[in-house]
Protein backbone atom coordinates (compact mmCIF):
# COMPACT_ATOMS: atom_id res chain seq x y z
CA UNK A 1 107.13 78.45 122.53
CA UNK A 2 107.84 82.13 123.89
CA UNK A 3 109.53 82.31 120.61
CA UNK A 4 106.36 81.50 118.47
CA UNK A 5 104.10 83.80 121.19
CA UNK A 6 106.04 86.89 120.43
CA UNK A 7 106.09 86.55 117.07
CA UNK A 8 102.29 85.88 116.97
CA UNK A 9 101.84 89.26 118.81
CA UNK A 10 104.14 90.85 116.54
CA UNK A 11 102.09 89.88 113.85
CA UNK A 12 99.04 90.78 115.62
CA UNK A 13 99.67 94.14 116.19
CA UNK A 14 101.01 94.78 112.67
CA UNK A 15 97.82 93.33 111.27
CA UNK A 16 95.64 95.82 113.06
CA UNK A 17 97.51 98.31 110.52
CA UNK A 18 97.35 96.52 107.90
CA UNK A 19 93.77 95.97 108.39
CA UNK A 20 92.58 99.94 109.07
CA UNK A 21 94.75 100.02 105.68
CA UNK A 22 92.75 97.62 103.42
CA UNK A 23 89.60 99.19 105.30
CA UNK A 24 90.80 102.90 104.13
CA UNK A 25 90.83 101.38 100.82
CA UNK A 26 87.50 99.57 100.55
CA UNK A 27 85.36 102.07 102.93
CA UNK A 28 84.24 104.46 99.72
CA UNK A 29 83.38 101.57 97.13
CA UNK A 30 79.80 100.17 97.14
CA UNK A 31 80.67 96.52 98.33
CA UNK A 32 81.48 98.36 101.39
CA UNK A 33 78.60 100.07 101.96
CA UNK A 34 75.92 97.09 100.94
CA UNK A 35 77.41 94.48 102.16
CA UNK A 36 80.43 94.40 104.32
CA UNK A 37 78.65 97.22 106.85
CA UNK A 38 75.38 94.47 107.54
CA UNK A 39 78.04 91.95 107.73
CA UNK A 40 77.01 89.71 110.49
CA UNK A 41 78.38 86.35 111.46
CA UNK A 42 76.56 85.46 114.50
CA UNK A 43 73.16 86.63 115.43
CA UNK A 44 72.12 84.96 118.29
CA UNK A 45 73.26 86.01 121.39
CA UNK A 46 73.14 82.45 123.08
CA UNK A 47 75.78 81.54 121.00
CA UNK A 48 78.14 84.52 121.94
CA UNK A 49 77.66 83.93 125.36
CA UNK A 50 78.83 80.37 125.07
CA UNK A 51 81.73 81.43 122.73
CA UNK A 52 82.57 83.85 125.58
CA UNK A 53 81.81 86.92 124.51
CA UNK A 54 80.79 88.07 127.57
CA UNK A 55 84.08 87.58 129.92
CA UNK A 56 86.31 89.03 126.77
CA UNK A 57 83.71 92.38 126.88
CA UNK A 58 84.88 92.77 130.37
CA UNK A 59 88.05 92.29 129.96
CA UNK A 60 88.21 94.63 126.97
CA UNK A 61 86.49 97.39 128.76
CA UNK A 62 88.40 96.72 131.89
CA UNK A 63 92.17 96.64 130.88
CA UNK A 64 95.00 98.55 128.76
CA UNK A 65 92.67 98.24 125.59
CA UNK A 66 90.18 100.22 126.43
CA UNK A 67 92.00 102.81 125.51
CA UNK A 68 92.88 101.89 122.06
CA UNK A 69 89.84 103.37 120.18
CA UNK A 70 89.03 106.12 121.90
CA UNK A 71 85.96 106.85 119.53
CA UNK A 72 84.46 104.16 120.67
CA UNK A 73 85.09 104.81 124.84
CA UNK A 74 81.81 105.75 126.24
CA UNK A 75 82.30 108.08 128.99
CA UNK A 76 78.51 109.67 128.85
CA UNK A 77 75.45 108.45 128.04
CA UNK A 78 74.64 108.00 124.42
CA UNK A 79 72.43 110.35 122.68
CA UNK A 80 70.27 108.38 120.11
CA UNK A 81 71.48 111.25 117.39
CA UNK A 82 74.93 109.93 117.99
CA UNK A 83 73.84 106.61 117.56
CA UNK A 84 74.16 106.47 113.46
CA UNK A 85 77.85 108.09 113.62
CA UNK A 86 79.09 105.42 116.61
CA UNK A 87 77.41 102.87 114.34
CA UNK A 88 79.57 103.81 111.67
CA UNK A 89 82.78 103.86 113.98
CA UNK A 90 81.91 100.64 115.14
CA UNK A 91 81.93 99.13 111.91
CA UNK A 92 85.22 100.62 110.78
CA UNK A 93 86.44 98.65 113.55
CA UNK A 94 84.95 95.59 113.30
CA UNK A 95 85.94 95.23 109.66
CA UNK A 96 89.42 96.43 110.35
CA UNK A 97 89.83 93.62 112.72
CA UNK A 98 88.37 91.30 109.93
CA UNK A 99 91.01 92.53 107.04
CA UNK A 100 93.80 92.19 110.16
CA UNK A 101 92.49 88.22 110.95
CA UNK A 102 92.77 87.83 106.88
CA UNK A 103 96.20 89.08 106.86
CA UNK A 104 97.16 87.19 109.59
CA UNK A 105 95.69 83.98 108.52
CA UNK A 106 97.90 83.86 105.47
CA UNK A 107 100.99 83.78 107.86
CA UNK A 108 99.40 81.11 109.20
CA UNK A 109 98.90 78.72 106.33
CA UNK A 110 102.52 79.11 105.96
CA UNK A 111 103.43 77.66 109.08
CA UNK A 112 101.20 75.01 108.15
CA UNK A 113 102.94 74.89 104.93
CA UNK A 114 106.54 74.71 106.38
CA UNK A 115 104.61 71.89 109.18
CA UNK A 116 105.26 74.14 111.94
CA UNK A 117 101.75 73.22 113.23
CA UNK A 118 103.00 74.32 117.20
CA UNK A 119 103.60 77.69 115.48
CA UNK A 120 100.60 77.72 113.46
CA UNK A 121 98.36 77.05 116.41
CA UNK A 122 99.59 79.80 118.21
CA UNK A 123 99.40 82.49 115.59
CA UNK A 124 95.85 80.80 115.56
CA UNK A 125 94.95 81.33 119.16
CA UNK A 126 96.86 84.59 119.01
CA UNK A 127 94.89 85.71 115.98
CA UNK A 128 91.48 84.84 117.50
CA UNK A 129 92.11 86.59 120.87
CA UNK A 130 93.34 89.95 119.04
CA UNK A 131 91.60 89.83 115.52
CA UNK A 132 87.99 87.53 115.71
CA UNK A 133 86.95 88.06 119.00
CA UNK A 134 86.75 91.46 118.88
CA UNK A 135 85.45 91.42 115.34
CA UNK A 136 82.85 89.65 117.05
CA UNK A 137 81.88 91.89 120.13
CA UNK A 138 81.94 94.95 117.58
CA UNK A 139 78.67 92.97 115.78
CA UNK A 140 76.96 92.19 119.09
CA UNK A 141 77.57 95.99 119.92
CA UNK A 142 75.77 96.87 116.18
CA UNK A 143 73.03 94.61 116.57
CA UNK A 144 72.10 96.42 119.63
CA UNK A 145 72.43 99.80 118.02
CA UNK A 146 70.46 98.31 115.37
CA UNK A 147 68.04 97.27 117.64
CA UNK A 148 67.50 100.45 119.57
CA UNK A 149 67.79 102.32 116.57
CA UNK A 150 64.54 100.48 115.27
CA UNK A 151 62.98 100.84 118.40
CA UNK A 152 63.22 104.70 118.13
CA UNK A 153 61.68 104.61 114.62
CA UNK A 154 58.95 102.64 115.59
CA UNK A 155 58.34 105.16 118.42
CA UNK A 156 58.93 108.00 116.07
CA UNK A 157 56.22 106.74 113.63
């Protein structure tokens, strides 16, 4: 079991590169920019409560990974003309933890495959912790952007 853990991490952390990778690639074409940027699984907010997004926010913000993506660290109050630009920096990470839950998925069908389903469950819960979940928070943190963002135009107009 530690054995399967360890290697789930493994993979987890090596997905994260492959996954800025495959998001290097795609970021300039226009599937990119239409669709994949508005991606957005879950919109309403009761639901990411009960999935727990909530607790895993704190977490993030209170341990070791905080300090991961330091572009997206907020140490000062926001300025709404810095808004678009963490908007942007948001989504490059929310899509590179997308590409890097992909990748990792396929390692997971083959565990399936071989019928190491103890393994594949794992890599599953593994994947989901380091890959979806914050995938996930990233979009909750857009919509709000999104939300302010219209707010100010409203204002503005």
């Amino acid at each position: 079991m530690v054995k399967y853990f360890t290697f789930s991490l493994s993979i987890a952390f090596i997905s994260w590169m492959v996954g800025m990778v495959i998001n290097a690639f795609l970021s300039k074409t226009t599937f990119y920019q239409e669709r994949l940027s508005k991606l957005n699984f879950i919109q309403n907010e009761h639901i990411n409560r009960w999935l727990g997004l909530t607790p895993f926010k704190w977490i993030i913000m209170h341990s070791f990974f905080k300090f991961f993506n330091p572009k997206l660290s907020i140490k000062k109050r926001i300025l709404a003309k810095e808004l678009n630009e963490y908007r942007i920096e948001m989504t490059t990470a929310e899509l590179n933890h997308l590409f890097a839950f992909s990748f990792m998925s396929v390692f997971m069908f083959i565990k399936i495959v071989q019928g190491l389903y103890l393994f594949a469950l794992v890599m599953l819960l593994v994947n989901v912790l380091m890959n979806l979940y914050p995938s996930l928070l990233q979009q909750q943190n857009k919509r709000r952007i999104d939300r302010y963002l219209e707010l100010l135009n409203r204002r503005s107009a």
